[in-house]
N, C-alpha and C. Protein backbone atom coordinates (compact mmCIF):
# COMPACT_ATOMS: atom_id res chain seq x y z
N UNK A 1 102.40 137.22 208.75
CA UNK A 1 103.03 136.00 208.33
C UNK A 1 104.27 136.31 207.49
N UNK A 2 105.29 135.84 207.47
CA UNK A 2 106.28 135.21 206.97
C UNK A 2 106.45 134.89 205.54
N UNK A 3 107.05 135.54 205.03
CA UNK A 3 107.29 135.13 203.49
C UNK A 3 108.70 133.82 203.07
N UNK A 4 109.47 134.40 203.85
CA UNK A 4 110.79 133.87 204.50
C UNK A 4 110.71 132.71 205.29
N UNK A 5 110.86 131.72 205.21
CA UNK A 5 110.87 130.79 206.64
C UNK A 5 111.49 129.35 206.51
N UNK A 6 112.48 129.44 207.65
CA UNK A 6 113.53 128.81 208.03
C UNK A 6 112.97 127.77 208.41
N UNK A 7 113.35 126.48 208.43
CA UNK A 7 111.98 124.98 208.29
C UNK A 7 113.60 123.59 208.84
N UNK A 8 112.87 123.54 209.78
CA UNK A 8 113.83 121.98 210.18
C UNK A 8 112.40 120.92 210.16
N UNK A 9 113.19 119.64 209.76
CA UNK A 9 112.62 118.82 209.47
C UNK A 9 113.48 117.63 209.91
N UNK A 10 112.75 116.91 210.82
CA UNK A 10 113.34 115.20 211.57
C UNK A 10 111.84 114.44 211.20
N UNK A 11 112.69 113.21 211.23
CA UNK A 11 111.72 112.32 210.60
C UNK A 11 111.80 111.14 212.05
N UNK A 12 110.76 109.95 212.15
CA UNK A 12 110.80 109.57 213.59
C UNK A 12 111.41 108.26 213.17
N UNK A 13 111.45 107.96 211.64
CA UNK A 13 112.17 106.48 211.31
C UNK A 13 113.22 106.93 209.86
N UNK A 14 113.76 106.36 209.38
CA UNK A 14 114.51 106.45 208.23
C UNK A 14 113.61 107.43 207.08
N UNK A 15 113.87 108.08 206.38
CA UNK A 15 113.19 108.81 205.50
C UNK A 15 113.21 108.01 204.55
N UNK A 16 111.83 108.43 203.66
CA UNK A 16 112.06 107.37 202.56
C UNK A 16 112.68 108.33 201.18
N UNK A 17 113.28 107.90 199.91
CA UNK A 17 113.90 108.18 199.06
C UNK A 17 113.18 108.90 198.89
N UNK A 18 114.20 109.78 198.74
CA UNK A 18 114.37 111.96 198.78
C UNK A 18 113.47 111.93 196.71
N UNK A 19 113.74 111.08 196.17
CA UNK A 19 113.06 111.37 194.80
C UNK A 19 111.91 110.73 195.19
N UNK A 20 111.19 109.61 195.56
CA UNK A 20 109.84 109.11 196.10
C UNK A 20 108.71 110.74 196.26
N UNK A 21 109.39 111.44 197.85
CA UNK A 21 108.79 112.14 198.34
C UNK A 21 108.41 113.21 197.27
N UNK A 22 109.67 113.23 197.03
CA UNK A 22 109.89 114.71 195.90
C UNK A 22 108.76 115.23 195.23
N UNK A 23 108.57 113.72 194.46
CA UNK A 23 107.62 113.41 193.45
C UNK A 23 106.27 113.36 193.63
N UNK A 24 105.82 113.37 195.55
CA UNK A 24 104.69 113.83 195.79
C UNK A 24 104.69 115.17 196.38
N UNK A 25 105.47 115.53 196.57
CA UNK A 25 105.72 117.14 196.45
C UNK A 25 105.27 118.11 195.30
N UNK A 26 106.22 117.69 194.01
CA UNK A 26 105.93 118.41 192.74
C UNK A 26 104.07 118.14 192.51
N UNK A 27 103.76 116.90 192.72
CA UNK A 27 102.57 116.86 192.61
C UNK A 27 101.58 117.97 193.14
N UNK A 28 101.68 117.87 194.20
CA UNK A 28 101.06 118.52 195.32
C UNK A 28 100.99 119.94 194.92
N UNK A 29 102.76 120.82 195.23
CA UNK A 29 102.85 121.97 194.55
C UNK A 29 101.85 122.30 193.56
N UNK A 30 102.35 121.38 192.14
CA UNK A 30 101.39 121.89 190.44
C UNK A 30 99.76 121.83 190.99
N UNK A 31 99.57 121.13 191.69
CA UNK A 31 97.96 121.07 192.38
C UNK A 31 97.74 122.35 192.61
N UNK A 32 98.67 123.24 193.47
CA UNK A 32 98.15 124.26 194.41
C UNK A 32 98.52 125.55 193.19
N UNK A 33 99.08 125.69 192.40
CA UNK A 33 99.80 126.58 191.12
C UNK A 33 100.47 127.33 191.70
N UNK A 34 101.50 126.70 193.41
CA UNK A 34 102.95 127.30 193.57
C UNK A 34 103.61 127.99 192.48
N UNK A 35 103.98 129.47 192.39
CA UNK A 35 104.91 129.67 191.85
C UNK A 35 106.41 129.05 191.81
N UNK A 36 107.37 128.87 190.52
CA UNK A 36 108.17 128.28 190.81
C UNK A 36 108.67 127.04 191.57
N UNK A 37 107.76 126.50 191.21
CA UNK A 37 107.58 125.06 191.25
C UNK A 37 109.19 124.03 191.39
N UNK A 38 110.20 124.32 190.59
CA UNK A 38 111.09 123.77 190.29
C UNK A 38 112.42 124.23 192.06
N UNK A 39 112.15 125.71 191.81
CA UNK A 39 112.96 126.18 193.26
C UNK A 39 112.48 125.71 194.30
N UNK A 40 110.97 125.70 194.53
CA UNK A 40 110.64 125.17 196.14
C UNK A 40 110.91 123.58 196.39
N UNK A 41 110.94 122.63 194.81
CA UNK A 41 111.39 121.40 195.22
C UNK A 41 112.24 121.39 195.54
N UNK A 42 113.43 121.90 195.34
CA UNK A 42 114.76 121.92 195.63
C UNK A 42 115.24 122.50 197.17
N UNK A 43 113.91 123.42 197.53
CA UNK A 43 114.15 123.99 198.58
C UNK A 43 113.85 122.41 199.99
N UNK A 44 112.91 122.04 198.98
CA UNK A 44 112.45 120.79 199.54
C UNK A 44 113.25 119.92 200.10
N UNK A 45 113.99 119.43 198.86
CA UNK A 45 114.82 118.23 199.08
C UNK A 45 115.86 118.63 199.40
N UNK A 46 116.41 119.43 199.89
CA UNK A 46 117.54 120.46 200.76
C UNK A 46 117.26 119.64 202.35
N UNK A 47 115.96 120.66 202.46
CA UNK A 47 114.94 120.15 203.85
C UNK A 47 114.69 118.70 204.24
N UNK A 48 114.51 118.05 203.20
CA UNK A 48 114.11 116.19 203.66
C UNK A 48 115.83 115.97 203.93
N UNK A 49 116.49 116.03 203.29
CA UNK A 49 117.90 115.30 203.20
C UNK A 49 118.88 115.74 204.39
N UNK A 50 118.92 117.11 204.38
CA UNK A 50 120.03 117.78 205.63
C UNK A 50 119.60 118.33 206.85
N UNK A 51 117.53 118.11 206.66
CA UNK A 51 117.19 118.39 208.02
C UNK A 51 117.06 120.36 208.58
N UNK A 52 117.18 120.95 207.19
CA UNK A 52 116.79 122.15 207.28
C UNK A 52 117.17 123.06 205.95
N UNK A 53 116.29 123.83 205.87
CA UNK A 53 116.15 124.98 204.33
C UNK A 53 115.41 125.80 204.85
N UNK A 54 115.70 127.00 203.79
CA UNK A 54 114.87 128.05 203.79
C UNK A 54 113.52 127.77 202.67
N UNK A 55 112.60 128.05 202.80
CA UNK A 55 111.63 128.82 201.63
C UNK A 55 110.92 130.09 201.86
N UNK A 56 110.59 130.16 200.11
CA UNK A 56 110.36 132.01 199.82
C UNK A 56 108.99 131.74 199.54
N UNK A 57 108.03 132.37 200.22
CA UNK A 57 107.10 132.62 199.19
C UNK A 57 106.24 131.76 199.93
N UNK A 58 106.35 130.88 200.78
CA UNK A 58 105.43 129.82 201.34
C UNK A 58 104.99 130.18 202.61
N UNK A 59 104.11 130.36 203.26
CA UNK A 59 103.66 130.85 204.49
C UNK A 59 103.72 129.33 205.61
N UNK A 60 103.27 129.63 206.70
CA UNK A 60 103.08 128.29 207.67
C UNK A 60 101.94 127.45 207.19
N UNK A 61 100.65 127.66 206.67
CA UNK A 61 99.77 127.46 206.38
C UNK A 61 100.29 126.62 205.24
N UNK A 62 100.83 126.94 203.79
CA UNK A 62 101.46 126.47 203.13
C UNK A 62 102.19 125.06 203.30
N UNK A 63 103.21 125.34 204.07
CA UNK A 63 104.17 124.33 204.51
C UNK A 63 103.61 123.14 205.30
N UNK A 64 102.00 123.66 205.91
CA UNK A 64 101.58 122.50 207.14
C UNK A 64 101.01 121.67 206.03
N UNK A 65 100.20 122.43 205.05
CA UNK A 65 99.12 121.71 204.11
C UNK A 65 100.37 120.69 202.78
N UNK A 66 101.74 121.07 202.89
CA UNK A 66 102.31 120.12 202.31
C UNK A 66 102.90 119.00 203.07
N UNK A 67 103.31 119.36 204.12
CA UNK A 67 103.73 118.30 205.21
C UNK A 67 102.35 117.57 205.55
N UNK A 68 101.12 117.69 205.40
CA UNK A 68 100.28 116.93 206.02
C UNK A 68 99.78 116.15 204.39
N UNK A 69 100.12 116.42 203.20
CA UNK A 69 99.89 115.73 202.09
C UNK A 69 101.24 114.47 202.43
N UNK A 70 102.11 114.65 202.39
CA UNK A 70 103.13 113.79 202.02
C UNK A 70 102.84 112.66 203.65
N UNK A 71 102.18 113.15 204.78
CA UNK A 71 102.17 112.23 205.73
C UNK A 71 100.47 111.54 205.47
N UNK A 72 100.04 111.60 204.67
CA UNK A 72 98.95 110.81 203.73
C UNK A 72 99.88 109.42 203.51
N UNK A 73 100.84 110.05 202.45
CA UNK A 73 101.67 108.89 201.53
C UNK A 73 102.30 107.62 202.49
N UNK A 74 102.66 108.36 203.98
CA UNK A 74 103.57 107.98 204.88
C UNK A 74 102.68 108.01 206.20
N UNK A 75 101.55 107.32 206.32
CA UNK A 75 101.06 107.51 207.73
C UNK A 75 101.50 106.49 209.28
N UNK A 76 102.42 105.81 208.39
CA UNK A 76 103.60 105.44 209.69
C UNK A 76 104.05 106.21 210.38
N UNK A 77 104.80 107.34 209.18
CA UNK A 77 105.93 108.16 209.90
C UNK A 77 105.64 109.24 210.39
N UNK A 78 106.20 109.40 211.60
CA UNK A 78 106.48 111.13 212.22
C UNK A 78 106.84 112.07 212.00
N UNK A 79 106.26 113.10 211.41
CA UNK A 79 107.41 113.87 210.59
C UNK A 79 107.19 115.63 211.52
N UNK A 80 108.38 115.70 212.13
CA UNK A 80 108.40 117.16 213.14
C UNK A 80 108.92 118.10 212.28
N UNK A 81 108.23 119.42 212.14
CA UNK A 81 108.18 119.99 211.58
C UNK A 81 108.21 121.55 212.75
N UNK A 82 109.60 122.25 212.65
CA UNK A 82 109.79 123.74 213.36
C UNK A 82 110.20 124.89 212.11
N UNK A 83 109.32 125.33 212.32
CA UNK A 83 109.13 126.49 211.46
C UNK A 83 109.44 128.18 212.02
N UNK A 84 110.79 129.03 211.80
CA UNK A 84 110.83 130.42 211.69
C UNK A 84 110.65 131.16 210.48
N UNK A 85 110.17 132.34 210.86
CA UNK A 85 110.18 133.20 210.03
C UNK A 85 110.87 134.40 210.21
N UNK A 86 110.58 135.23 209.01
CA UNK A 86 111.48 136.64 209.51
C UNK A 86 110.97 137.04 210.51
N UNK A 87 109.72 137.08 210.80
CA UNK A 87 109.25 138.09 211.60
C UNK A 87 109.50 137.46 213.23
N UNK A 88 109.64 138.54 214.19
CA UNK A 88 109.91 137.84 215.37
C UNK A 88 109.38 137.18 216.22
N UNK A 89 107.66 137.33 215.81
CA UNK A 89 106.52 136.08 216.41
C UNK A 89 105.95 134.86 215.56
N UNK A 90 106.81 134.99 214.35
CA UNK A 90 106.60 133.68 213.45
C UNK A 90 107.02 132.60 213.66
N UNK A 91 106.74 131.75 214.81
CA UNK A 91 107.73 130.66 214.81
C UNK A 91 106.77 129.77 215.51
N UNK A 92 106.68 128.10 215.20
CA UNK A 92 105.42 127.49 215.03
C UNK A 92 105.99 125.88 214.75
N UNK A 93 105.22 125.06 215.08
CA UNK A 93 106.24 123.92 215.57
C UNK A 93 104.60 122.71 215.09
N UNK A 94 104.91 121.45 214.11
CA UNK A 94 103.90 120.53 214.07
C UNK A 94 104.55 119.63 214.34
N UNK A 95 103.36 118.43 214.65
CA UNK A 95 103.89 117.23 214.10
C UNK A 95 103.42 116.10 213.34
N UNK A 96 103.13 115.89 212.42
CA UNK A 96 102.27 115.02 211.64
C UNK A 96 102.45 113.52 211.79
N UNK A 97 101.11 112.85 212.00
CA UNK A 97 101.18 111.39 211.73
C UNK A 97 99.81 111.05 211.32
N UNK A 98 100.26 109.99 210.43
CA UNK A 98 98.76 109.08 210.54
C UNK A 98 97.76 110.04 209.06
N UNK A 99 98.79 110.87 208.48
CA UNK A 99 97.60 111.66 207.99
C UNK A 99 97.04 113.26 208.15
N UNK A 100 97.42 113.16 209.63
CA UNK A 100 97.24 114.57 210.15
C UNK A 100 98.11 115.03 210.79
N UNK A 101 97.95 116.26 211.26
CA UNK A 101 98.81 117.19 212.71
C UNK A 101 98.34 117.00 213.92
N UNK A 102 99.43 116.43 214.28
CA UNK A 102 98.74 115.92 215.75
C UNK A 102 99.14 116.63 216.61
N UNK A 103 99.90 117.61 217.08
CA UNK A 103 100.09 118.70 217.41
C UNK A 103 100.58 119.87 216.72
N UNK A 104 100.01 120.89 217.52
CA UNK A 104 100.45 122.36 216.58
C UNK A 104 100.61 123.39 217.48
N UNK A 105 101.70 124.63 217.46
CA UNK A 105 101.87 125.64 218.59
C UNK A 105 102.48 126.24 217.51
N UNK A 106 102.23 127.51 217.33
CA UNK A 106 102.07 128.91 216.56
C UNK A 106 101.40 128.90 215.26
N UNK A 107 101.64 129.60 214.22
CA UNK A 107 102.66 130.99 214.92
C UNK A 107 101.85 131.88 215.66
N UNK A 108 102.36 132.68 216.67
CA UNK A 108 102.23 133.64 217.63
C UNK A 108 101.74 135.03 217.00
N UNK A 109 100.85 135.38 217.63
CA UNK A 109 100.11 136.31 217.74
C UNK A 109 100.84 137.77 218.21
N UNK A 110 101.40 138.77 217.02
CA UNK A 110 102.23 139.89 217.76
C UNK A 110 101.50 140.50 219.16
N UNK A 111 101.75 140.63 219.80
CA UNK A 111 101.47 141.24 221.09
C UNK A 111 101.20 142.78 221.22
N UNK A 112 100.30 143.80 222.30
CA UNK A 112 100.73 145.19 222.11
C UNK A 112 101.20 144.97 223.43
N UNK A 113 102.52 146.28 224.07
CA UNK A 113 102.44 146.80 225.11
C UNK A 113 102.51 148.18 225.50
């Protein structure tokens, strides 16, 4: 897994206010005792607003279990979620509604040959 990972984010209706979400973000984060708490929001609201950021330190696992908190708050909305990492089989794609992930594909399994 990925320490590194490059994160686009589309939403399926208007996003709601980037401080709203935020604010169940920081929540969420201090819940889990994220390091640096203050950088990954920011990495956050990078991601809700322009539709892509990096984060450090957060794995896929990480990122699904915060995207599937904030589509709690929002179980209208669609929220697609494509995820790379450094590594070259890290790359992994959700989509949350209603609460949950309603689809999921990676990340990929390195291969031998």
């Amino acid at each position: 897994m990925s320490y590194y990972t490059r994160v686009r984010i589309e939403l399926s209706d208007a996003s709601s206010a980037v401080d709203e979400v935020a604010s169940i973000v920081r929540s969420w984060l201090t819940a889990q005792r994220v390091y640096a708490v203050e950088d990954v929001l920011e990495d956050f609201r990078r991601g809700w607003i322009q539709g892509e950021t990096d984060f450090n330190n957060l794995v896929c696992e990480d990122i699904e279990e915060m995207m599937a908190n904030i589509s709690t708050h929002y179980p209208e909305l669609r929220i697609y979620v494509r995820g790379m990492g450094e590594e070259f089989h890290d790359v992994w794609l959700r989509i949350f509604e209603n609460r949950k992930a309603v689809f999921k594909l990676g990340p990929f399994e390195q291969f031998q040959t």
